[in-house]
N, C-alpha and C. Protein backbone atom coordinates (compact mmCIF):
# COMPACT_ATOMS: atom_id res chain seq x y z
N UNK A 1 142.41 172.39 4.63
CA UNK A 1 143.21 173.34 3.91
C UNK A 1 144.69 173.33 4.33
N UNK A 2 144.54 172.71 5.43
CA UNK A 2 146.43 172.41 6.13
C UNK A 2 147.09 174.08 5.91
N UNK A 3 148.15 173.88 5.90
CA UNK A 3 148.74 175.45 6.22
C UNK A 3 148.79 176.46 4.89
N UNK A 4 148.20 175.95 3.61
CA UNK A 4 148.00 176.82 2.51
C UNK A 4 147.18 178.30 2.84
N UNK A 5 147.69 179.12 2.63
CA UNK A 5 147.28 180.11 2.28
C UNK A 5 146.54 180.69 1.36
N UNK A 6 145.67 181.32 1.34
CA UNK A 6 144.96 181.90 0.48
C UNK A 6 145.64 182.96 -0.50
N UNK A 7 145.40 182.41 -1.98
CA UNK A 7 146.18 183.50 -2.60
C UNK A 7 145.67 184.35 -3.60
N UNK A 8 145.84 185.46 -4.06
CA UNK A 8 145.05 186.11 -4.74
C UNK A 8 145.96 187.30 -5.65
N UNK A 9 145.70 186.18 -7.00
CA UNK A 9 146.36 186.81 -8.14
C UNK A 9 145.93 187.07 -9.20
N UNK A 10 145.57 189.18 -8.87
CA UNK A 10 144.98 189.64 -9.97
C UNK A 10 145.91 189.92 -11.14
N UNK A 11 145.16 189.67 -12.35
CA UNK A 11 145.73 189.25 -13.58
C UNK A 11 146.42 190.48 -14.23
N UNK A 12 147.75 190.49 -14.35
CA UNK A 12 148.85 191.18 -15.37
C UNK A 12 149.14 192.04 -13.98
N UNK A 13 149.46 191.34 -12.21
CA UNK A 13 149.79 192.54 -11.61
C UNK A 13 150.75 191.07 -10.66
N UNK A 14 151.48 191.22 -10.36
CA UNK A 14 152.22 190.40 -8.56
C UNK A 14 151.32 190.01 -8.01
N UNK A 15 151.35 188.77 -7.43
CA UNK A 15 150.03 187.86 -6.86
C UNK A 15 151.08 187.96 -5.78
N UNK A 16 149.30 187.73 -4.61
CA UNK A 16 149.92 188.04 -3.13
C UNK A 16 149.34 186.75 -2.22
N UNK A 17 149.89 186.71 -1.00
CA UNK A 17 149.23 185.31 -0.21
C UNK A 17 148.35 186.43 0.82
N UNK A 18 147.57 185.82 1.48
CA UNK A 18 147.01 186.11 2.67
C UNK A 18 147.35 185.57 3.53
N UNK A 19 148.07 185.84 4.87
CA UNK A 19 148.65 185.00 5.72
C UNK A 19 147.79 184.24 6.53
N UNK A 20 146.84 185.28 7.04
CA UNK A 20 145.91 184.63 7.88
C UNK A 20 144.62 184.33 7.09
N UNK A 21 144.25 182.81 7.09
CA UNK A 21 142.99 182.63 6.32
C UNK A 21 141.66 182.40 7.14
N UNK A 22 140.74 182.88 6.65
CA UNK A 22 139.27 183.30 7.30
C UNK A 22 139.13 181.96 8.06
N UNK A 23 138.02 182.04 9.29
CA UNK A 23 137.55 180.84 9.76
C UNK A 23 136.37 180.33 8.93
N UNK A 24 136.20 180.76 7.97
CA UNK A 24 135.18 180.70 6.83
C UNK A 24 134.99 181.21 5.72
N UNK A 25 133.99 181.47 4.61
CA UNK A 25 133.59 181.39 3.76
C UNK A 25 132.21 181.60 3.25
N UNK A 26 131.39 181.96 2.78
CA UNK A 26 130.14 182.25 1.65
C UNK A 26 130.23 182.20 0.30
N UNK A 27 129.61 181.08 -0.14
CA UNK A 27 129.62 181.23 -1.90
C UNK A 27 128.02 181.12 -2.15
N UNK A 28 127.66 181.89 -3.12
CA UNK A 28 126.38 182.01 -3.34
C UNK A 28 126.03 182.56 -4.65
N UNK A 29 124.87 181.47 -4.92
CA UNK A 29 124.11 181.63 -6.17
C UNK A 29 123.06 181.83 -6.20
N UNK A 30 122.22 182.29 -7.13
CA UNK A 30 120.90 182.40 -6.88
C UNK A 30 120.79 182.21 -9.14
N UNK A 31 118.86 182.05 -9.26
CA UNK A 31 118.73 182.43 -10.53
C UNK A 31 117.67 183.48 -10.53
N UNK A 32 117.24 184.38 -11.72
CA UNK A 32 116.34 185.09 -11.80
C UNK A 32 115.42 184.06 -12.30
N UNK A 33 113.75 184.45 -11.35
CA UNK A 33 112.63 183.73 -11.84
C UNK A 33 111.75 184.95 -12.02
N UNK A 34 111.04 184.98 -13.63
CA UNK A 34 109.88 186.00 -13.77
C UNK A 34 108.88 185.07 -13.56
N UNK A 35 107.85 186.01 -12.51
CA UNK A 35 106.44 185.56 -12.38
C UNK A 35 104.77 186.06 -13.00
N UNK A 36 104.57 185.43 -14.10
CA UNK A 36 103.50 185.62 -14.97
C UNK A 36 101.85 185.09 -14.24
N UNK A 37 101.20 186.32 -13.79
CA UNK A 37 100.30 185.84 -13.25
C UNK A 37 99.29 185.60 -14.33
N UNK A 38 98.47 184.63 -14.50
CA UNK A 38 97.55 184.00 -15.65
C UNK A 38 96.42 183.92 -14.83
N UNK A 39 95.10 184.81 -15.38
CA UNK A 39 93.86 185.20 -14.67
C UNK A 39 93.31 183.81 -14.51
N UNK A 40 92.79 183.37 -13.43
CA UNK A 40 91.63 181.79 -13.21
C UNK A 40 92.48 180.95 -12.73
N UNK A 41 93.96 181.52 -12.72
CA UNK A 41 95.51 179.99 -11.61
C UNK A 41 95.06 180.43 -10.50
N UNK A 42 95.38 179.88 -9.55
CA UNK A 42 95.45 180.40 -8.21
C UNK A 42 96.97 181.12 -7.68
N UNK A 43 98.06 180.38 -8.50
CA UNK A 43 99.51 181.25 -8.64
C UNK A 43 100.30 181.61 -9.52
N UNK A 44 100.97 182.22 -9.73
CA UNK A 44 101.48 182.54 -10.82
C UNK A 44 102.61 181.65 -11.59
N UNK A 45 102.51 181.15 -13.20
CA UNK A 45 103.18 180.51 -13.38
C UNK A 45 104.94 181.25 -13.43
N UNK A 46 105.46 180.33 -12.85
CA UNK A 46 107.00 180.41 -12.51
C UNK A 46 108.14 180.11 -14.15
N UNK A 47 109.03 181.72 -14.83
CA UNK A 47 109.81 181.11 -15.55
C UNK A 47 111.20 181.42 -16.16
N UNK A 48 111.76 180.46 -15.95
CA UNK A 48 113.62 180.80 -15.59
C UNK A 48 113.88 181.73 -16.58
N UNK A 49 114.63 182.65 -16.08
CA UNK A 49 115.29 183.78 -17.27
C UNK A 49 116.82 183.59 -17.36
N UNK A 50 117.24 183.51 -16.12
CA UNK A 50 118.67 183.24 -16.21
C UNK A 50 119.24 182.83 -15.49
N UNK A 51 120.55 182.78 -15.23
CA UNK A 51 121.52 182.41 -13.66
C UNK A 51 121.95 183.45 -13.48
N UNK A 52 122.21 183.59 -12.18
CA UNK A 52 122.95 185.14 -11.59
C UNK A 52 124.85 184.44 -11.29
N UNK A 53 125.28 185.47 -11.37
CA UNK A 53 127.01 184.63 -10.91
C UNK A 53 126.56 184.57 -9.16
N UNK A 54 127.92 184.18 -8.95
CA UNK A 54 128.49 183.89 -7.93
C UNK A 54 129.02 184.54 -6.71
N UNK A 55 128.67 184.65 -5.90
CA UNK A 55 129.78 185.59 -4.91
C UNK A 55 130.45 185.20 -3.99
N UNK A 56 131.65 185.83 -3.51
CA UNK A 56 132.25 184.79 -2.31
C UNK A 56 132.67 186.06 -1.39
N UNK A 57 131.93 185.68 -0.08
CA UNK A 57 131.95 186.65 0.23
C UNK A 57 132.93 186.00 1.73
N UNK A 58 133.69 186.87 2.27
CA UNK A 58 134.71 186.59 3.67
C UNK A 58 135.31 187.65 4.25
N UNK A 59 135.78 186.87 5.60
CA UNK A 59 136.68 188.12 6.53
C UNK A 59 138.05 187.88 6.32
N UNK A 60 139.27 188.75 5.98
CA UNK A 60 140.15 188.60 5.64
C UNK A 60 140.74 189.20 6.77
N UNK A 61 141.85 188.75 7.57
CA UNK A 61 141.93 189.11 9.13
C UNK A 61 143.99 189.70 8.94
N UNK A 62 144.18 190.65 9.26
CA UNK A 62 145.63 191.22 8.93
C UNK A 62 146.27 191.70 10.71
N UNK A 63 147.23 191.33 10.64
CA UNK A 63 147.86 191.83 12.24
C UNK A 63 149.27 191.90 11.63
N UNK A 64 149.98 193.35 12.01
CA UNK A 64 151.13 193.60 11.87
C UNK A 64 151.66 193.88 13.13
N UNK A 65 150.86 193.17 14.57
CA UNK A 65 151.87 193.76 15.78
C UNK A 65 153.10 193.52 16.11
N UNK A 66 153.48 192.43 16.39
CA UNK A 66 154.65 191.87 16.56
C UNK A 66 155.81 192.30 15.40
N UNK A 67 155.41 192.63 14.13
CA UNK A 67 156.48 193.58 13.92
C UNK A 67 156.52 194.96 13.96
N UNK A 68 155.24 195.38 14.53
CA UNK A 68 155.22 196.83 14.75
C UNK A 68 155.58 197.85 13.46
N UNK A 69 154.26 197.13 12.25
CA UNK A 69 154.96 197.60 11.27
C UNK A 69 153.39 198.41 10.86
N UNK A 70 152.83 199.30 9.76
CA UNK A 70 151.83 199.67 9.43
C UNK A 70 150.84 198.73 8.65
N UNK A 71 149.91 198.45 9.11
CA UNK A 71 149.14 197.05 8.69
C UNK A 71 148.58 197.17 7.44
N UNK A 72 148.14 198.73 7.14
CA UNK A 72 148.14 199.27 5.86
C UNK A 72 149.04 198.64 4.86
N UNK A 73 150.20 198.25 4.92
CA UNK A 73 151.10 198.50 3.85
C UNK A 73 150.30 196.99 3.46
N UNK A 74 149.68 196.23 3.73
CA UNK A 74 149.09 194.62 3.64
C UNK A 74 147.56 194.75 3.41
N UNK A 75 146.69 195.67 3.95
CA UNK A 75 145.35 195.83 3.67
C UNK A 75 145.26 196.30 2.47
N UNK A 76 146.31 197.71 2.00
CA UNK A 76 146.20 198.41 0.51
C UNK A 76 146.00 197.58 -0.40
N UNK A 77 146.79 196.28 -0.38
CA UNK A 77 146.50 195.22 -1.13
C UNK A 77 145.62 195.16 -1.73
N UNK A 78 144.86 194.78 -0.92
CA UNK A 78 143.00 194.70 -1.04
C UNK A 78 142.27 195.65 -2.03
N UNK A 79 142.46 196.92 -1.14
CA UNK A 79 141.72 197.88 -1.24
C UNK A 79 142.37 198.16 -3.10
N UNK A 80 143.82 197.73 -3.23
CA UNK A 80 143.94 198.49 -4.47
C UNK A 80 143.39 197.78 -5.79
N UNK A 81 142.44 196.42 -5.62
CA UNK A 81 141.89 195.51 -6.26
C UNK A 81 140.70 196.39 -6.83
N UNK A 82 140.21 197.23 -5.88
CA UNK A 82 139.18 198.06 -6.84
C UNK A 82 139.32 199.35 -7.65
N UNK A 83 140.77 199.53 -8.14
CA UNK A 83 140.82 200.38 -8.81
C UNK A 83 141.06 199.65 -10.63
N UNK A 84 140.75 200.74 -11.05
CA UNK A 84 140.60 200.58 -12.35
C UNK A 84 141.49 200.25 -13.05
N UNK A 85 142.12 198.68 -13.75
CA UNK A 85 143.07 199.04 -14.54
C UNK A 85 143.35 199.60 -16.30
N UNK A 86 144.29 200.29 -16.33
CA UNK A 86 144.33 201.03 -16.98
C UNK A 86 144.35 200.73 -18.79
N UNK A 87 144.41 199.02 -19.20
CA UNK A 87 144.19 199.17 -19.93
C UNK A 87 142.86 198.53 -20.20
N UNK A 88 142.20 197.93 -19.23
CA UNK A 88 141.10 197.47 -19.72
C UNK A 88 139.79 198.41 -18.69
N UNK A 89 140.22 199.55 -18.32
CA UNK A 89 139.28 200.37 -17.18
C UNK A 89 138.45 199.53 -16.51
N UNK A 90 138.69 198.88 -16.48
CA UNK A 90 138.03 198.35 -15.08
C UNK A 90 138.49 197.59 -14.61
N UNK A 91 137.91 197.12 -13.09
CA UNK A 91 138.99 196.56 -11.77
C UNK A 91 139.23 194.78 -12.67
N UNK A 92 140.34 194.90 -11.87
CA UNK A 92 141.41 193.59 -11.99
C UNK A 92 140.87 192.20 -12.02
N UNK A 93 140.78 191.34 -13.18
CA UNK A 93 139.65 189.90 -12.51
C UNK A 93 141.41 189.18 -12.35
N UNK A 94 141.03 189.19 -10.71
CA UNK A 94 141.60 187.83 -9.94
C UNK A 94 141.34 186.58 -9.77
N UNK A 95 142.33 185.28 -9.96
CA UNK A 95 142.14 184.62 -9.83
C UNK A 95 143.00 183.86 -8.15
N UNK A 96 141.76 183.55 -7.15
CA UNK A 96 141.66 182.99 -5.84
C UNK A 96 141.93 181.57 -5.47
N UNK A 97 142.36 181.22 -4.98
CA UNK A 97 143.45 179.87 -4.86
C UNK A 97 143.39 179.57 -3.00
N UNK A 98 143.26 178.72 -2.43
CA UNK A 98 143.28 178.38 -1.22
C UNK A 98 143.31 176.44 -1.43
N UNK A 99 143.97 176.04 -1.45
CA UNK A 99 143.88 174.53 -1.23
C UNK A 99 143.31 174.16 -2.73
N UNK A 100 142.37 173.26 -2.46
CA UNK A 100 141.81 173.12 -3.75
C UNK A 100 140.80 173.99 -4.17
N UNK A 101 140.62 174.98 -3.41
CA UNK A 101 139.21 175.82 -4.26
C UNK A 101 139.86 176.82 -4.99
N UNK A 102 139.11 177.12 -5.85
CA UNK A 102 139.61 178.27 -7.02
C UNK A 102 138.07 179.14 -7.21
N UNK A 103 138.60 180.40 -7.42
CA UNK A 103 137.58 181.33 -7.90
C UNK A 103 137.74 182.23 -8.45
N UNK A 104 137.12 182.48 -9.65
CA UNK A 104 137.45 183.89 -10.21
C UNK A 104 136.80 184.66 -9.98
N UNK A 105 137.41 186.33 -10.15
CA UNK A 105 136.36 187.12 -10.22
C UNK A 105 136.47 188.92 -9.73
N UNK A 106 135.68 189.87 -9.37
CA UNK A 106 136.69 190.83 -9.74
C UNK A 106 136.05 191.18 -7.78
N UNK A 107 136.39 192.20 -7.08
CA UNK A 107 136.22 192.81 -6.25
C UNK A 107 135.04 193.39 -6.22
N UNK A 108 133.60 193.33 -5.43
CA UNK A 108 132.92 194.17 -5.73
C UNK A 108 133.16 195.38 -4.44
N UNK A 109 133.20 194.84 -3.21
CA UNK A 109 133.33 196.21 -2.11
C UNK A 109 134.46 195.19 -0.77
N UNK A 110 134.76 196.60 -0.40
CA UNK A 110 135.12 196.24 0.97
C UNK A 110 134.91 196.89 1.90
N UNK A 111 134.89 196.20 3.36
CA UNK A 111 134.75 197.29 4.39
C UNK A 111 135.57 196.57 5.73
N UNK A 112 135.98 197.70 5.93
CA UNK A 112 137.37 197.83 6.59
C UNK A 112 137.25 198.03 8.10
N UNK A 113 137.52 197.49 9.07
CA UNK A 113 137.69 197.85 10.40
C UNK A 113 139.27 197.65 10.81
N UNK A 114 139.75 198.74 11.57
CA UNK A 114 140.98 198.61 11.89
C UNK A 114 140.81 199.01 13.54
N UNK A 115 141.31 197.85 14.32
CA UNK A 115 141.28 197.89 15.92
C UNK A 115 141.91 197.54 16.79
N UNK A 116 143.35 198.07 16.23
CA UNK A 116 144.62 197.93 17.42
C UNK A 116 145.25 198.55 16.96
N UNK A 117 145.94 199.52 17.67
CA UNK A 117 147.03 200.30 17.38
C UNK A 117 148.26 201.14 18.17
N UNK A 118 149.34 201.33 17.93
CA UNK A 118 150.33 201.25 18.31
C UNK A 118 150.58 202.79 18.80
N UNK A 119 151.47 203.23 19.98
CA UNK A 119 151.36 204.30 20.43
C UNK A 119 151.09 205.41 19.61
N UNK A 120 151.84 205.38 18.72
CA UNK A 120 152.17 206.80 17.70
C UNK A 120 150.93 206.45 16.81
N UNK A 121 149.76 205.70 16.96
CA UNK A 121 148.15 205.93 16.17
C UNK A 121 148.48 205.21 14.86
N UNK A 122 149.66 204.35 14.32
CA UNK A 122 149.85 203.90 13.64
C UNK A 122 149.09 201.84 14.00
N UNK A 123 147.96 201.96 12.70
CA UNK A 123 147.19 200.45 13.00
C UNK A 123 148.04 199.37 12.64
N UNK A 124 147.56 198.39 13.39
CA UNK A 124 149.02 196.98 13.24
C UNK A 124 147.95 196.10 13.40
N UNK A 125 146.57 196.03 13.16
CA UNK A 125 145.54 195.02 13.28
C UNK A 125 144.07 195.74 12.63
N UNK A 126 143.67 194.56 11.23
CA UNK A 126 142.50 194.74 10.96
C UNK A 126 141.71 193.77 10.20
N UNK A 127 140.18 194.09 9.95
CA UNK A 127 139.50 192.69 9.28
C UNK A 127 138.71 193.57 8.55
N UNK A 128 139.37 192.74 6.96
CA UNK A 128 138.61 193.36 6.02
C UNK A 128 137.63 192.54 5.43
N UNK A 129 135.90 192.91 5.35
CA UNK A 129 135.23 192.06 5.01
C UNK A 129 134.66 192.03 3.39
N UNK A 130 135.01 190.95 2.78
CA UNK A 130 135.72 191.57 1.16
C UNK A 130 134.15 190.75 0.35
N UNK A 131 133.27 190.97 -0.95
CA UNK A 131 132.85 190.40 -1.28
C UNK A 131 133.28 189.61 -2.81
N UNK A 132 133.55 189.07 -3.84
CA UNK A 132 133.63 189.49 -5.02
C UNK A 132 132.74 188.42 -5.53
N UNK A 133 133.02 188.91 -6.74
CA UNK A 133 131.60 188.75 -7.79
C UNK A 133 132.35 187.74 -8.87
N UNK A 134 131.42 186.73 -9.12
CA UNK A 134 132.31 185.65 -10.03
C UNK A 134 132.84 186.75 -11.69
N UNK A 135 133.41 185.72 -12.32
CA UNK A 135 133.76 186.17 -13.97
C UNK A 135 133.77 185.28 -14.48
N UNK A 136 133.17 184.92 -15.39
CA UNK A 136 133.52 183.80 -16.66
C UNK A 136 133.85 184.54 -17.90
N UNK A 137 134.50 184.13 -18.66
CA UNK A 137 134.53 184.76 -19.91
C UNK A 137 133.36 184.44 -21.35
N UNK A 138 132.92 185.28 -21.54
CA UNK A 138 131.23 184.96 -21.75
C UNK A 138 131.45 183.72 -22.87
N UNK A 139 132.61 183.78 -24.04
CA UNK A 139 133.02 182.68 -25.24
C UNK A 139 132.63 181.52 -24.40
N UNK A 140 133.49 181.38 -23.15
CA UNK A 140 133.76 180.17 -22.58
C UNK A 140 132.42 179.98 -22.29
N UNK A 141 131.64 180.51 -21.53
CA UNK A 141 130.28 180.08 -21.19
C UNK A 141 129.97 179.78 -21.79
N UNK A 142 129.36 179.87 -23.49
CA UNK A 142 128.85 180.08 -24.37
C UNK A 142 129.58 178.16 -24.82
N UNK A 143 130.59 177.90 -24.78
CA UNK A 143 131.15 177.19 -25.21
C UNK A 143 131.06 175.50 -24.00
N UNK A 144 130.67 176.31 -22.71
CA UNK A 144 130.59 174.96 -21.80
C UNK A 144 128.89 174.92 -21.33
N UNK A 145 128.44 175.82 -21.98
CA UNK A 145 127.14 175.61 -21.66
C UNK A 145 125.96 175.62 -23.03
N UNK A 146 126.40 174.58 -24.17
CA UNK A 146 125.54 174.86 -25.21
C UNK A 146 124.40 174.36 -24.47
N UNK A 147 123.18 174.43 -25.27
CA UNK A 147 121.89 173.86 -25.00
C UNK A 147 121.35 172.90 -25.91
N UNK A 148 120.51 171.96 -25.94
CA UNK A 148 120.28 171.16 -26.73
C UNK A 148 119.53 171.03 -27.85
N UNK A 149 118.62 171.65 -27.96
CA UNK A 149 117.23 172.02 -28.44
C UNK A 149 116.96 173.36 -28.59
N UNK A 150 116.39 174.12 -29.69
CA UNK A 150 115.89 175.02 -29.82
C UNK A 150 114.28 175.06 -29.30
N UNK A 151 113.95 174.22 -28.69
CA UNK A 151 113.03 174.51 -27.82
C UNK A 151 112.62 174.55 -26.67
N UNK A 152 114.16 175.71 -26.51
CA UNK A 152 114.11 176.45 -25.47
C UNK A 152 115.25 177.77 -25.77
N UNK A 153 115.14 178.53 -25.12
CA UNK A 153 115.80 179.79 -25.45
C UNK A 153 117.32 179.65 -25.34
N UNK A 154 118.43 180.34 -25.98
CA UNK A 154 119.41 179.99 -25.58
C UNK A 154 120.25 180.80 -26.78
N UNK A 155 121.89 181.01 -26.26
CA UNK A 155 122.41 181.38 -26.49
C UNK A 155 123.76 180.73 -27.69
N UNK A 156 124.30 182.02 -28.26
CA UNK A 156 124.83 181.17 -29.91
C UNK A 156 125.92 182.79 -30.03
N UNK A 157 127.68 182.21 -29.51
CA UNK A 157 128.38 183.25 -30.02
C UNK A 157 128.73 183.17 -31.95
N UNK A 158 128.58 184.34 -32.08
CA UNK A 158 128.78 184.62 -33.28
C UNK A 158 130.22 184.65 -33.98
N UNK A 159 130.30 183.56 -35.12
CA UNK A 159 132.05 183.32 -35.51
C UNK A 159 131.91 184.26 -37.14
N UNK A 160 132.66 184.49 -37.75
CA UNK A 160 133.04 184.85 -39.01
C UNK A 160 132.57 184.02 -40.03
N UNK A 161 131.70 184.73 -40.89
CA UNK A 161 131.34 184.04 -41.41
C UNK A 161 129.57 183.74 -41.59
N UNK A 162 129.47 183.60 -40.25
CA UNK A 162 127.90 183.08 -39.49
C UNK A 162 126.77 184.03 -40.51
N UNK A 163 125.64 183.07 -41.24
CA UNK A 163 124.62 183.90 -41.63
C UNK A 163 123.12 183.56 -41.13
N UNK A 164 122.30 184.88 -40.85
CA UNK A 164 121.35 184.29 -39.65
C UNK A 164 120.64 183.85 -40.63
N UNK A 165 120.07 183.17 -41.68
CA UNK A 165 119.59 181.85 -42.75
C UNK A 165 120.35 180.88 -42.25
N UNK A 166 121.36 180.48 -42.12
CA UNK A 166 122.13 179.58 -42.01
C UNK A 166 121.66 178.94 -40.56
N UNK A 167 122.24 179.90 -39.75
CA UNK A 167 121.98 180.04 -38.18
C UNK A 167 120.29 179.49 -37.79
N UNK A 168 119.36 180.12 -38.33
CA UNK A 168 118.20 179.38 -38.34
C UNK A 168 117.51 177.78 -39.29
N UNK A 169 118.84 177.53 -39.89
CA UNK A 169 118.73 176.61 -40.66
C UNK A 169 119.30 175.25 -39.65
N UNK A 170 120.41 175.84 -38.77
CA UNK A 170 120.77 175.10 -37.70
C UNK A 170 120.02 174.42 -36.23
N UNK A 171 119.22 176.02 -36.03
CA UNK A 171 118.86 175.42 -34.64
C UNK A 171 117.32 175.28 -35.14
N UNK A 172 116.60 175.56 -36.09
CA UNK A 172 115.49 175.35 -36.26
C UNK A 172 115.18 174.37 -37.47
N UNK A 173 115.74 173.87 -38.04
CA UNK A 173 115.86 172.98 -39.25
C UNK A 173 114.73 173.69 -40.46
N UNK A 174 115.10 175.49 -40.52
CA UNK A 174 114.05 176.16 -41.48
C UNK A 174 114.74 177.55 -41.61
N UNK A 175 115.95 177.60 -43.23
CA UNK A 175 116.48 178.87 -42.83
C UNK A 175 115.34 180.06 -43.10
N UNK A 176 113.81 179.49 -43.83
CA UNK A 176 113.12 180.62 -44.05
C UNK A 176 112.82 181.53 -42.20
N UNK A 177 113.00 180.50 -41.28
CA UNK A 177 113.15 181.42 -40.01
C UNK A 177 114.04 181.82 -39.08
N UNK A 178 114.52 182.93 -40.19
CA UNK A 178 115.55 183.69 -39.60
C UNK A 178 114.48 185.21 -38.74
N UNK A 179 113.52 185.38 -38.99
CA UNK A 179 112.70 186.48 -37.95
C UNK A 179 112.72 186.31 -37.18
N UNK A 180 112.36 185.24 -36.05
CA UNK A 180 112.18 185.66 -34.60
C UNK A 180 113.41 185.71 -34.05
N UNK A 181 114.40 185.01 -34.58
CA UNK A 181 116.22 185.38 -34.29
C UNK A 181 116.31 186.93 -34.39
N UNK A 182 115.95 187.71 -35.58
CA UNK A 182 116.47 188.83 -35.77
C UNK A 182 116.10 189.74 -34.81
N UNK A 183 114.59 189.42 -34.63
CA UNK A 183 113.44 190.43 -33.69
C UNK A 183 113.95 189.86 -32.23
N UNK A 184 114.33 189.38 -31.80
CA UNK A 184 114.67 188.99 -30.12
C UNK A 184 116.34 189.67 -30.00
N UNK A 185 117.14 189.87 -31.32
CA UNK A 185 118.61 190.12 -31.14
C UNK A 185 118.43 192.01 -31.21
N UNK A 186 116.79 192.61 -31.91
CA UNK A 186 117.05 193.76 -31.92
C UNK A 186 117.67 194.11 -33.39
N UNK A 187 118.04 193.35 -34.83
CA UNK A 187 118.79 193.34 -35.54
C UNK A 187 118.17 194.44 -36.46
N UNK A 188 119.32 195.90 -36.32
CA UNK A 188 118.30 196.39 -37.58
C UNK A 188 118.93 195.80 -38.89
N UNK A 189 119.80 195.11 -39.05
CA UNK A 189 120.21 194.60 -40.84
C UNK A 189 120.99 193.38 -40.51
N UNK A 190 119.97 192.41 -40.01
CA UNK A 190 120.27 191.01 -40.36
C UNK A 190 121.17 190.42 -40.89
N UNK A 191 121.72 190.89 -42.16
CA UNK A 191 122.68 190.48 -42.80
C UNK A 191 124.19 190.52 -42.60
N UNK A 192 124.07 191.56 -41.59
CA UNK A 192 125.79 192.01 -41.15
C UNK A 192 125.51 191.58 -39.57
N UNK A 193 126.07 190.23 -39.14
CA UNK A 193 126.49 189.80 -38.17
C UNK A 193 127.93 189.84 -37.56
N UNK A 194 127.82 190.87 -35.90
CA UNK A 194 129.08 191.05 -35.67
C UNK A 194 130.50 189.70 -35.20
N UNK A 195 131.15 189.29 -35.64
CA UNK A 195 131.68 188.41 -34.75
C UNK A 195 132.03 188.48 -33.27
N UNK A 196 131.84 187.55 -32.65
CA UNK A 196 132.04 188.27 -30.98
C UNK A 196 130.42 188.41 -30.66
N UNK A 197 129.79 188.38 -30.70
CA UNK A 197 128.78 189.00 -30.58
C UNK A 197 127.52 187.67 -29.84
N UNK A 198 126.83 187.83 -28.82
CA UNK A 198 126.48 186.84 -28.08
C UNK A 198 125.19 187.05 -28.81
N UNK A 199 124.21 185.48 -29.88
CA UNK A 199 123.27 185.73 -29.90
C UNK A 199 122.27 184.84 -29.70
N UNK A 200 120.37 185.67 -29.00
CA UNK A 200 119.65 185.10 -28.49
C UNK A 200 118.92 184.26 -29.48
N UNK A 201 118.97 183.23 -29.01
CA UNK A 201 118.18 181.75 -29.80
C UNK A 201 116.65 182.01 -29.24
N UNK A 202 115.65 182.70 -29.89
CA UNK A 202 114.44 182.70 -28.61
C UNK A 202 113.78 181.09 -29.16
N UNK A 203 112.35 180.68 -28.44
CA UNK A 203 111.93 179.64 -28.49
C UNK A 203 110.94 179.60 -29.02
N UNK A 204 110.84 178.54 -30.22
CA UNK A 204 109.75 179.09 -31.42
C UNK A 204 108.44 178.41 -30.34
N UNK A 205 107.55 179.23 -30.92
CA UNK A 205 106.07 178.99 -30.12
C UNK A 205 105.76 177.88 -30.94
């Protein structure tokens, strides 16, 4: 990483560096697996539902002694990542920068130890241990992760225009099956498809 700094610039606000960068790192994924026990197996058959995001979780290490300044004025930083912004109410998705790694994603918690401090009780040293939670923007997913086959479940954003005849004429080569699309999306009137709107491809039996 050579002398780059870690930087962290949440979106529509002043991006900031971290001076001191962690002696490490945690990134972690996991997927959800439902387990269907089938009477006469000996285990239960195993089956993917989804991917979970990402987290990156680290110690972010702050010392203001040597200028004998309030270490706060550099931790708030942090801490002010989990407030709500105001036009989209909710916290800030930052984008994380250190060398070549990049990550997006928003703040989920922090926790704070502060353990040096200066006569007058003012802290000049602390380590904040920060987690956050990935973000993709669901279009984009939707757009870097088509699937191949309708036989298997999968996902289909909805453009202007889109009719679920059509839509089942696509992934199933039969617009008479537009039902199990409608019944897996919950659709009470089929016919009015929202644009924007993420929909489930289930997997014809």
């Amino acid at each position: 990483m050579g002398h780059q700094h870690i930087t962290i610039a949440p979106r529509n606000q002043p991006s900031f560096a971290v001076l001191f960068n962690p002696s490490e790192y945690s990134l972690d994924k996991a997927n959800t697996i439902a387990q269907a026990a089938i009477p006469g197996l000996q285990a239960p058959i195993l089956q993917y539902v989804h991917g979970n995001m990402r987290t990156l979780s680290m110690d972010l290490f702050f010392d203001t002694y040597e200028e004998k300044s309030d270490v706060t004025a550099k931790t708030d930083k942090i801490y002010n990542l989990l407030q709500l912004d105001r036009s989209s109410h909710a916290p800030p998705i930052c984008d994380l920068s250190w060398g070549k790694f990049k990550f997006c994603g928003v703040l989920d918690h922090v926790n704070g130890k502060f353990n040096l401090f200066l006569a007058d009780g003012t802290p000049v040293r602390a380590t904040l241990s920060v987690v956050f939670n990935e973000f993709i923007d669901v279009q984009v997913m939707v757009q870097q992760q088509p699937t191949e086959s309708a036989d298997h479940r999968k996902t289909r954003l909805i453009k202007a225009g889109d009719r679920i005849d059509n839509i089942a004429a696509e992934e199933y080569g039969d617009p008479a099956k537009w039902r199990p699309i409608a019944e897996a999306n919950d659709l009470d009137d089929p016919s009015q498809l929202e644009p924007g709107f993420v929909m489930v491809i289930p997997r014809l039996n």
